[in-house]
Structure formats: C-alpha cells, structure tokens
PDB file of N, CA and C in Angstrom:
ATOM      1  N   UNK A   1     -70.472  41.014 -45.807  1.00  0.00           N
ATOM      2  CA  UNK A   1     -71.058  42.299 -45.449  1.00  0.00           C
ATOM      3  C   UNK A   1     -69.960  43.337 -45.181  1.00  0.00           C
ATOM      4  N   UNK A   2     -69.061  42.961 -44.312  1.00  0.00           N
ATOM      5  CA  UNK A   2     -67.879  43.584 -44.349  1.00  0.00           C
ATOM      6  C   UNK A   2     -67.255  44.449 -45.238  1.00  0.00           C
ATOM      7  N   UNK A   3     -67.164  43.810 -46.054  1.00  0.00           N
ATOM      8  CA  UNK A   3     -66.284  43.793 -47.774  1.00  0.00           C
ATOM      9  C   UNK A   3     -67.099  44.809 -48.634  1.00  0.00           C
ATOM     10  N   UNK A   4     -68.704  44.861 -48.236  1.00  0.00           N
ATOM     11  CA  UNK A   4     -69.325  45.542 -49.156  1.00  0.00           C
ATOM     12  C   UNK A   4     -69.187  46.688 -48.354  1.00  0.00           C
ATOM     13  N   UNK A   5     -69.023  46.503 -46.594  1.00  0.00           N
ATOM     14  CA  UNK A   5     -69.234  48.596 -46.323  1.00  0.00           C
ATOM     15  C   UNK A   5     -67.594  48.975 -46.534  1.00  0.00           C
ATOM     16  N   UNK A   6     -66.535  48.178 -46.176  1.00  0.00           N
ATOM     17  CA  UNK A   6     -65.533  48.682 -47.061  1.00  0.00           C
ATOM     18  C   UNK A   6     -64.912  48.654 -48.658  1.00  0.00           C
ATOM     19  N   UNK A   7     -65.656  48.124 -49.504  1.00  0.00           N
ATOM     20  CA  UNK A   7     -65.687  48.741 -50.385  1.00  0.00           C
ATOM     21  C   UNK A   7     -66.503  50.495 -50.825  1.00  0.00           C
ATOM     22  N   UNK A   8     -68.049  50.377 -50.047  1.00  0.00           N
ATOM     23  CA  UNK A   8     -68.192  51.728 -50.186  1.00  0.00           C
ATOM     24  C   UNK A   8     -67.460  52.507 -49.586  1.00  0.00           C
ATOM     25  N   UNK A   9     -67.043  52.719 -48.348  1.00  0.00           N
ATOM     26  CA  UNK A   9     -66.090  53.438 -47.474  1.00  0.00           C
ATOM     27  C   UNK A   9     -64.786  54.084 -49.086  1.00  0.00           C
ATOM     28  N   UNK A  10     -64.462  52.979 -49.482  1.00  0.00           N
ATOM     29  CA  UNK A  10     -63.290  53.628 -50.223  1.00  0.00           C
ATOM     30  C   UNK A  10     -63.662  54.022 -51.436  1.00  0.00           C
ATOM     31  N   UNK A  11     -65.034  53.682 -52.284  1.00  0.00           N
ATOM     32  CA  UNK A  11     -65.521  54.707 -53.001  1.00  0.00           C
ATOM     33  C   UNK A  11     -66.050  56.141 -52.666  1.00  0.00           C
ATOM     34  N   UNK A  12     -66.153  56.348 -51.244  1.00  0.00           N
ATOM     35  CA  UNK A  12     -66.838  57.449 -51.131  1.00  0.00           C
ATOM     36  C   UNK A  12     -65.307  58.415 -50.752  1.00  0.00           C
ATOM     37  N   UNK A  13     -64.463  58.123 -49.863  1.00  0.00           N
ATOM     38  CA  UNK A  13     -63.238  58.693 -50.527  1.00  0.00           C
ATOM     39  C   UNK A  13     -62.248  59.205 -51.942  1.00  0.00           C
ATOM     40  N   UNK A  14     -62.849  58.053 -52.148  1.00  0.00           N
ATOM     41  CA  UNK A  14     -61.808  58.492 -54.006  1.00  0.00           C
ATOM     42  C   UNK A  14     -62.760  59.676 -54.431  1.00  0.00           C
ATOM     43  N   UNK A  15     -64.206  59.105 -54.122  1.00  0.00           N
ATOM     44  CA  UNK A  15     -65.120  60.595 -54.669  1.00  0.00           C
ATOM     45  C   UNK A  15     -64.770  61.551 -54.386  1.00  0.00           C
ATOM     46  N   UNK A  16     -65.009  61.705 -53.306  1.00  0.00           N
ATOM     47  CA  UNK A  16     -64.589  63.407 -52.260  1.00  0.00           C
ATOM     48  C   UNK A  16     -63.030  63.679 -52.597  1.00  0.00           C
ATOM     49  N   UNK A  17     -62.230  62.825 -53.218  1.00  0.00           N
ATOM     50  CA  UNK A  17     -61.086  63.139 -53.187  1.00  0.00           C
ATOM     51  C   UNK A  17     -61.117  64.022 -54.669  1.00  0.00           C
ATOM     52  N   UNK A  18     -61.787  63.219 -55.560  1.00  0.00           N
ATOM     53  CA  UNK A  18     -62.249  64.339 -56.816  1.00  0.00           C
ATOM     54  C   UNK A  18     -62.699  65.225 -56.558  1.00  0.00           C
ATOM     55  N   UNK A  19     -63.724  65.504 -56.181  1.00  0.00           N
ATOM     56  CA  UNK A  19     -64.488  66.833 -55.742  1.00  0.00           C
ATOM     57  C   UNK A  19     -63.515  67.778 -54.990  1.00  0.00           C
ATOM     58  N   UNK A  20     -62.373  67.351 -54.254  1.00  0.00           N
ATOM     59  CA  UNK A  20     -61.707  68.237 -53.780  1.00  0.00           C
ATOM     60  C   UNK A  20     -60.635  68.786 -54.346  1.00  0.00           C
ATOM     61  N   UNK A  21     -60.039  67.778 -55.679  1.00  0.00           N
ATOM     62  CA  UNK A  21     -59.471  67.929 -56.728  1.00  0.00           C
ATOM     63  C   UNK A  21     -60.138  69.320 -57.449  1.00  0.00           C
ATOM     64  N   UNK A  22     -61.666  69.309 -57.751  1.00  0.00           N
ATOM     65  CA  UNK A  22     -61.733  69.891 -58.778  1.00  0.00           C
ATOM     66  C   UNK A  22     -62.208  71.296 -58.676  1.00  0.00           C
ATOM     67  N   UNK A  23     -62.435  71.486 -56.914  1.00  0.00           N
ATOM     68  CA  UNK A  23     -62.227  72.869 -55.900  1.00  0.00           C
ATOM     69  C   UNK A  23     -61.107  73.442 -56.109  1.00  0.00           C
ATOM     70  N   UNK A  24     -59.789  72.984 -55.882  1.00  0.00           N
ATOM     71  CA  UNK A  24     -58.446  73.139 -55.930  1.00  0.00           C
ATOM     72  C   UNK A  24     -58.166  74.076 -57.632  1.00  0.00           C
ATOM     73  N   UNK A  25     -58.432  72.634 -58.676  1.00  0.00           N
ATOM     74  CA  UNK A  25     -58.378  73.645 -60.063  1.00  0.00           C
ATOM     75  C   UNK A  25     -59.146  74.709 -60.193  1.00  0.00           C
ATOM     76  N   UNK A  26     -60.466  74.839 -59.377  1.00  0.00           N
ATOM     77  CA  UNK A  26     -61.330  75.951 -59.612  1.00  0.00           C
ATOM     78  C   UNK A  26     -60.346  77.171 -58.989  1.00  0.00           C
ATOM     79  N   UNK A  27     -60.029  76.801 -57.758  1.00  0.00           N
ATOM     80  CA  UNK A  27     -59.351  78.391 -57.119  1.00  0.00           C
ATOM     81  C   UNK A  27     -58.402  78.442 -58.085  1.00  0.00           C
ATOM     82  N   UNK A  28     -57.058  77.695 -58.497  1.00  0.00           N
ATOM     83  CA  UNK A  28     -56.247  77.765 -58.874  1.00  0.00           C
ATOM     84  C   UNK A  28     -56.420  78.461 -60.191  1.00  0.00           C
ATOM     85  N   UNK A  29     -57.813  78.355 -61.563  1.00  0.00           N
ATOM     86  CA  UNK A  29     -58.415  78.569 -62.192  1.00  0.00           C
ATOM     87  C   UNK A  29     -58.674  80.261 -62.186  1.00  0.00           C
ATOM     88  N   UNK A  30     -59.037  80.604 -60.818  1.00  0.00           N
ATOM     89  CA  UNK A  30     -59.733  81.817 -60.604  1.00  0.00           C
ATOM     90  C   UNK A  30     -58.666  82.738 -60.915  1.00  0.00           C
ATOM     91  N   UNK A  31     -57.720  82.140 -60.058  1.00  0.00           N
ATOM     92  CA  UNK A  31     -56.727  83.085 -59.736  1.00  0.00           C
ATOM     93  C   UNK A  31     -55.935  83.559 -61.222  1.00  0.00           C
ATOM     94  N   UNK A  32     -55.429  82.626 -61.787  1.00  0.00           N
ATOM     95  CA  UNK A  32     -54.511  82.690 -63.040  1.00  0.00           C
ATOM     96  C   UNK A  32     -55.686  83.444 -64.152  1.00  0.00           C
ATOM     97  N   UNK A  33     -56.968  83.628 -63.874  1.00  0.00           N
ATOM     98  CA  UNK A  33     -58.165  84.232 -64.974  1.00  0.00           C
ATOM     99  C   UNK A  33     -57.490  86.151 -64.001  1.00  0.00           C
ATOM    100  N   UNK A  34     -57.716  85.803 -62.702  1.00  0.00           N
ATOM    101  CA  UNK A  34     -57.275  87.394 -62.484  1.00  0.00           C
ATOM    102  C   UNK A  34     -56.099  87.780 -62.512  1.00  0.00           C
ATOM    103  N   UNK A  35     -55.097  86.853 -62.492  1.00  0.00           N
ATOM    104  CA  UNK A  35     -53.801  87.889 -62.755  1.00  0.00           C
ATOM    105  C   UNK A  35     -53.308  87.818 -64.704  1.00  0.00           C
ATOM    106  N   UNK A  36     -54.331  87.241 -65.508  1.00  0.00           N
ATOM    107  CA  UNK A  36     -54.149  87.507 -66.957  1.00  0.00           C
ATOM    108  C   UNK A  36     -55.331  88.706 -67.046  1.00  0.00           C
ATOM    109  N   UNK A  37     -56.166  89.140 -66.065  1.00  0.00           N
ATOM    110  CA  UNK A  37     -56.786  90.111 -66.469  1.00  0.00           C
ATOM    111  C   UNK A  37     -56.055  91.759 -65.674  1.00  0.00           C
ATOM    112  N   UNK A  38     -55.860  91.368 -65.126  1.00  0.00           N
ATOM    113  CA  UNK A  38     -55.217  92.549 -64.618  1.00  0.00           C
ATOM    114  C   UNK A  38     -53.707  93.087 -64.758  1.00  0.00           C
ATOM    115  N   UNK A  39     -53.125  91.919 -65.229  1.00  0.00           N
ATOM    116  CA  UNK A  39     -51.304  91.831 -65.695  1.00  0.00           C
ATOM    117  C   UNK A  39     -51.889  92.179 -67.062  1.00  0.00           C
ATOM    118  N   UNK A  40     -52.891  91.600 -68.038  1.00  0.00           N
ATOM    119  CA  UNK A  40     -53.059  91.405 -69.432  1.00  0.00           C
ATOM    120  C   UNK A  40     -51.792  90.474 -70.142  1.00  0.00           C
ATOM    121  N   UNK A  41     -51.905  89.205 -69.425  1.00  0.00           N
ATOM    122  CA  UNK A  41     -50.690  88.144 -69.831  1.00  0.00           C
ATOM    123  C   UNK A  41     -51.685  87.139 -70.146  1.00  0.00           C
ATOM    124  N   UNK A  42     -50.539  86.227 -70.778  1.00  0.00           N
ATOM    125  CA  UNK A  42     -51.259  84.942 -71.478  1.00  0.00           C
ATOM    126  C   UNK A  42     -51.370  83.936 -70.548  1.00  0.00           C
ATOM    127  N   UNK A  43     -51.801  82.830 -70.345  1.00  0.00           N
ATOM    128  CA  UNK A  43     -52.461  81.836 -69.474  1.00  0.00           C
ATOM    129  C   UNK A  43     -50.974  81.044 -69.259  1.00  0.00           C
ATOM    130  N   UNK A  44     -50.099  80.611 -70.027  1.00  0.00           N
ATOM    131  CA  UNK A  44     -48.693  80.142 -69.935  1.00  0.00           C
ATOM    132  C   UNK A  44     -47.829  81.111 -68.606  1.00  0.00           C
ATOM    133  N   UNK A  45     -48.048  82.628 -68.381  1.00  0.00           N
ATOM    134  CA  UNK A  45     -47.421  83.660 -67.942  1.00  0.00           C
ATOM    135  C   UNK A  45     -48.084  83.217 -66.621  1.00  0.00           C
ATOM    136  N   UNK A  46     -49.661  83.393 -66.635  1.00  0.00           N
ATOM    137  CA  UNK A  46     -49.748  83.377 -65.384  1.00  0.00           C
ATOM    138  C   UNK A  46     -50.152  81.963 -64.486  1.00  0.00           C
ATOM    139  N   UNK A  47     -49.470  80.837 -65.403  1.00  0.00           N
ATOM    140  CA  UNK A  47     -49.320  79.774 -64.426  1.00  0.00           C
ATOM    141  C   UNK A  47     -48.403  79.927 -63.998  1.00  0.00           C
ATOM    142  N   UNK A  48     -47.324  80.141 -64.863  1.00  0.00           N
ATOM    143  CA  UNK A  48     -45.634  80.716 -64.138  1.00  0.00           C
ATOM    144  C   UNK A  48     -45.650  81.168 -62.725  1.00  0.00           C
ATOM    145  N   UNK A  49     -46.320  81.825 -63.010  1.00  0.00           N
ATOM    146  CA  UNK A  49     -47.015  83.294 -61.741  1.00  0.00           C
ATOM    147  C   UNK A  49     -47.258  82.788 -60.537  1.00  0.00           C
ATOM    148  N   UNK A  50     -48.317  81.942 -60.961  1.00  0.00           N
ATOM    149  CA  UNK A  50     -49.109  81.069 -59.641  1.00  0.00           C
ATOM    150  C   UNK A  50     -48.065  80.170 -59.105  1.00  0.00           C
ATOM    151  N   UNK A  51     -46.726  79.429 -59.825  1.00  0.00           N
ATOM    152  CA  UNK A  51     -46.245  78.353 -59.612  1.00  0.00           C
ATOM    153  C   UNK A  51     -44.996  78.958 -58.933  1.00  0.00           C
ATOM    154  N   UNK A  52     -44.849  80.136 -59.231  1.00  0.00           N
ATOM    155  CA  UNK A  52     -43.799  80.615 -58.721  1.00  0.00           C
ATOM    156  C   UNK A  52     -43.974  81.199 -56.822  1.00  0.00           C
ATOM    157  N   UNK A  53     -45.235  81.722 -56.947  1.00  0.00           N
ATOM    158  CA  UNK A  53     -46.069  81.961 -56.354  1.00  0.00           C
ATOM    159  C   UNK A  53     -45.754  81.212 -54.659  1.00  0.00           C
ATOM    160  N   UNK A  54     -46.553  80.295 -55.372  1.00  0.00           N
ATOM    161  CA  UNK A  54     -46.604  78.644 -54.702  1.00  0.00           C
ATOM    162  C   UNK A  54     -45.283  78.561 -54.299  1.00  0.00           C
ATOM    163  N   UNK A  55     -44.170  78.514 -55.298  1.00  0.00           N
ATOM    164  CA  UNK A  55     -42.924  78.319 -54.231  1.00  0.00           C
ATOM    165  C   UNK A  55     -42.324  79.011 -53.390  1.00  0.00           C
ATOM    166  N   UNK A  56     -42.369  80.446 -53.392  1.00  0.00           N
ATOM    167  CA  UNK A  56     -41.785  81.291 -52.305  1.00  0.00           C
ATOM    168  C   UNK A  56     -43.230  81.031 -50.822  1.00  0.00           C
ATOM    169  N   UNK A  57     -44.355  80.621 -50.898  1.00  0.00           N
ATOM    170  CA  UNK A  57     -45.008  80.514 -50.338  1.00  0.00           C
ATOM    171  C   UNK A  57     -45.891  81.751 -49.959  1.00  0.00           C
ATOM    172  N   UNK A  58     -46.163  82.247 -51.390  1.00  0.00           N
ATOM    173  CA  UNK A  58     -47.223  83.899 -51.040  1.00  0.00           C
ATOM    174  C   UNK A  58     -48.151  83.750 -51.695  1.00  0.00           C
ATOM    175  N   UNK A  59     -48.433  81.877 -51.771  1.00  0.00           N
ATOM    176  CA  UNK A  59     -49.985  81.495 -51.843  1.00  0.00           C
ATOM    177  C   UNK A  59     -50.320  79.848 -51.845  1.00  0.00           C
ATOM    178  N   UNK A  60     -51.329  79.578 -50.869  1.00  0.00           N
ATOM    179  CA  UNK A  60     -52.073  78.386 -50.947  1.00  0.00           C
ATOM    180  C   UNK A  60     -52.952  77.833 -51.248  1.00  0.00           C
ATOM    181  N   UNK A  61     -53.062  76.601 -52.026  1.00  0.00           N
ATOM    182  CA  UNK A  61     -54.601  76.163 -52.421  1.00  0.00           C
ATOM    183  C   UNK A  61     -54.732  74.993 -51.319  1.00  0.00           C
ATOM    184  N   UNK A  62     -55.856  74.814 -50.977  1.00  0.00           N
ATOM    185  CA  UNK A  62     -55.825  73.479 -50.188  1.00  0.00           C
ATOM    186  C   UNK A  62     -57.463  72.964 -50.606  1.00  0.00           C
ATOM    187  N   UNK A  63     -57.131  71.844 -50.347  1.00  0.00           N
ATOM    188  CA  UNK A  63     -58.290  70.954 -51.264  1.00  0.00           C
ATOM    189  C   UNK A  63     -59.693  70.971 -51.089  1.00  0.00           C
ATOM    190  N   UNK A  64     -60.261  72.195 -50.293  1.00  0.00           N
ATOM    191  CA  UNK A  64     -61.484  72.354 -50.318  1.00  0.00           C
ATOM    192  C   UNK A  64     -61.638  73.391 -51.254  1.00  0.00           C
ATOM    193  N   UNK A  65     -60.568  74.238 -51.537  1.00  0.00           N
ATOM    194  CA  UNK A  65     -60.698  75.127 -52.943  1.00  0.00           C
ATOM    195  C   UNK A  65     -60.310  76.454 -52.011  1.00  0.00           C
ATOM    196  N   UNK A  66     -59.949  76.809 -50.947  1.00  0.00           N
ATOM    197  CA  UNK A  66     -59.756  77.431 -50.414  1.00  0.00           C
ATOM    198  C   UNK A  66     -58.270  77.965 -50.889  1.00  0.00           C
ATOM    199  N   UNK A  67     -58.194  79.350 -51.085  1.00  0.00           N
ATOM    200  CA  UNK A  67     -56.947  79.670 -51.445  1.00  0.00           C
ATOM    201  C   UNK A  67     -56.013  80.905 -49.789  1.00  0.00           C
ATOM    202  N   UNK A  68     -55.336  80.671 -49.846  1.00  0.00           N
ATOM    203  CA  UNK A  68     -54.578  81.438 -48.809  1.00  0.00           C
ATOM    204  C   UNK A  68     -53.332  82.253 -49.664  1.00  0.00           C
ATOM    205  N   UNK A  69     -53.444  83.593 -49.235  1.00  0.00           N
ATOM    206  CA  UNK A  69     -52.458  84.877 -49.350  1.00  0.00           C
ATOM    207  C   UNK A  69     -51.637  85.038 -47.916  1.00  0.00           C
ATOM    208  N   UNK A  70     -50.691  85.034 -48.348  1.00  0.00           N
ATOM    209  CA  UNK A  70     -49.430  86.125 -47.290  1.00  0.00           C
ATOM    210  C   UNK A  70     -49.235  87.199 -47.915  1.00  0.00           C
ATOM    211  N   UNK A  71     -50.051  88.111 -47.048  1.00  0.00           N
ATOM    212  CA  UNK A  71     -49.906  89.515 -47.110  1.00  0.00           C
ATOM    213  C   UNK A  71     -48.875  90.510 -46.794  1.00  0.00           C
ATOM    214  N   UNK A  72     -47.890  90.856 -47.725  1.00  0.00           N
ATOM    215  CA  UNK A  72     -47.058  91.641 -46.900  1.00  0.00           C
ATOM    216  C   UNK A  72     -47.099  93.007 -47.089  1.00  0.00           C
ATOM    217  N   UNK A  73     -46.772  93.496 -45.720  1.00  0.00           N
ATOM    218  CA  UNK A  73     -47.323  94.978 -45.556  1.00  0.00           C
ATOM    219  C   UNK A  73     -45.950  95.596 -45.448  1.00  0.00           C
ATOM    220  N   UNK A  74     -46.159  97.162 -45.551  1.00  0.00           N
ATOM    221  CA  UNK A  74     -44.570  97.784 -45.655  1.00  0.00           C
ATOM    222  C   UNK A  74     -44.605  98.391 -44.697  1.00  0.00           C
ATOM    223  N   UNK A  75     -43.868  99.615 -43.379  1.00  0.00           N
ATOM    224  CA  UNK A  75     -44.226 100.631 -42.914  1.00  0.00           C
ATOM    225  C   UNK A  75     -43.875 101.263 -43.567  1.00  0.00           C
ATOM    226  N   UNK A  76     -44.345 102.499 -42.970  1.00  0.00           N
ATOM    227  CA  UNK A  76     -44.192 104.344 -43.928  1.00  0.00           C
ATOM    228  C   UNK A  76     -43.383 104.975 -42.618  1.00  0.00           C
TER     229      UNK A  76
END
C-alpha cells in the first residue's frame, strides 16, 4: 500500500513539474512574440534578447509562468 501512495505521490510531481514547465515556455513565448513585434526582429534575435536579458537579471520566469521585470527608472 505504501509503494502504491508513493508511487502516485511521485507521479503527481513529475506532472505539475510539466505543467510548470510549460507555464514557463508560455511566458517566455509571450515575451520573445512582443519584443519581435515591437523591435520587428526575427525569433533567433529575440531569444538572444530574452537570454541576454536573463543574464544581467532585468528579467524572470519562474515556474508558475510568472514573469518578473526590474524596472529601471532615471531622474530628471
């Protein structure tokens, strides 16, 4: 009995772990559709974009599909 609720236990993880996978490509998805529509670049350009992005840290995806901006503001 054991064996069978931890076997479901770790199917229902790997699931949710997809589903949170495929939140993640959706934002990640969104984003690279708006900066080829508004840059007017090719999909190669604006993964660059996003990846570059990602490394200075002036954007996050995290696995519920949630994306995070650092906003930086200037004074006048």
């Amino acid at each position: 009995m054991s064996e069978n609720i931890s076997i479901s236990v770790l199917a229902f993880f790997i699931f949710r772990r997809k589903i949170m996978q495929k939140n993640e490509q959706s934002s990640r998805q969104i984003v690279m559709c708006h900066l080829m529509a508004i840059m007017r670049i090719d999909i190669e350009k604006a993964k660059r974009i996003v990846v570059e992005m990602e490394e200075f840290g002036l954007i996050q995806f995290d696995d519920m599909g949630n994306v995070g901006l650092l906003v930086l503001e200037g004074q006048s």
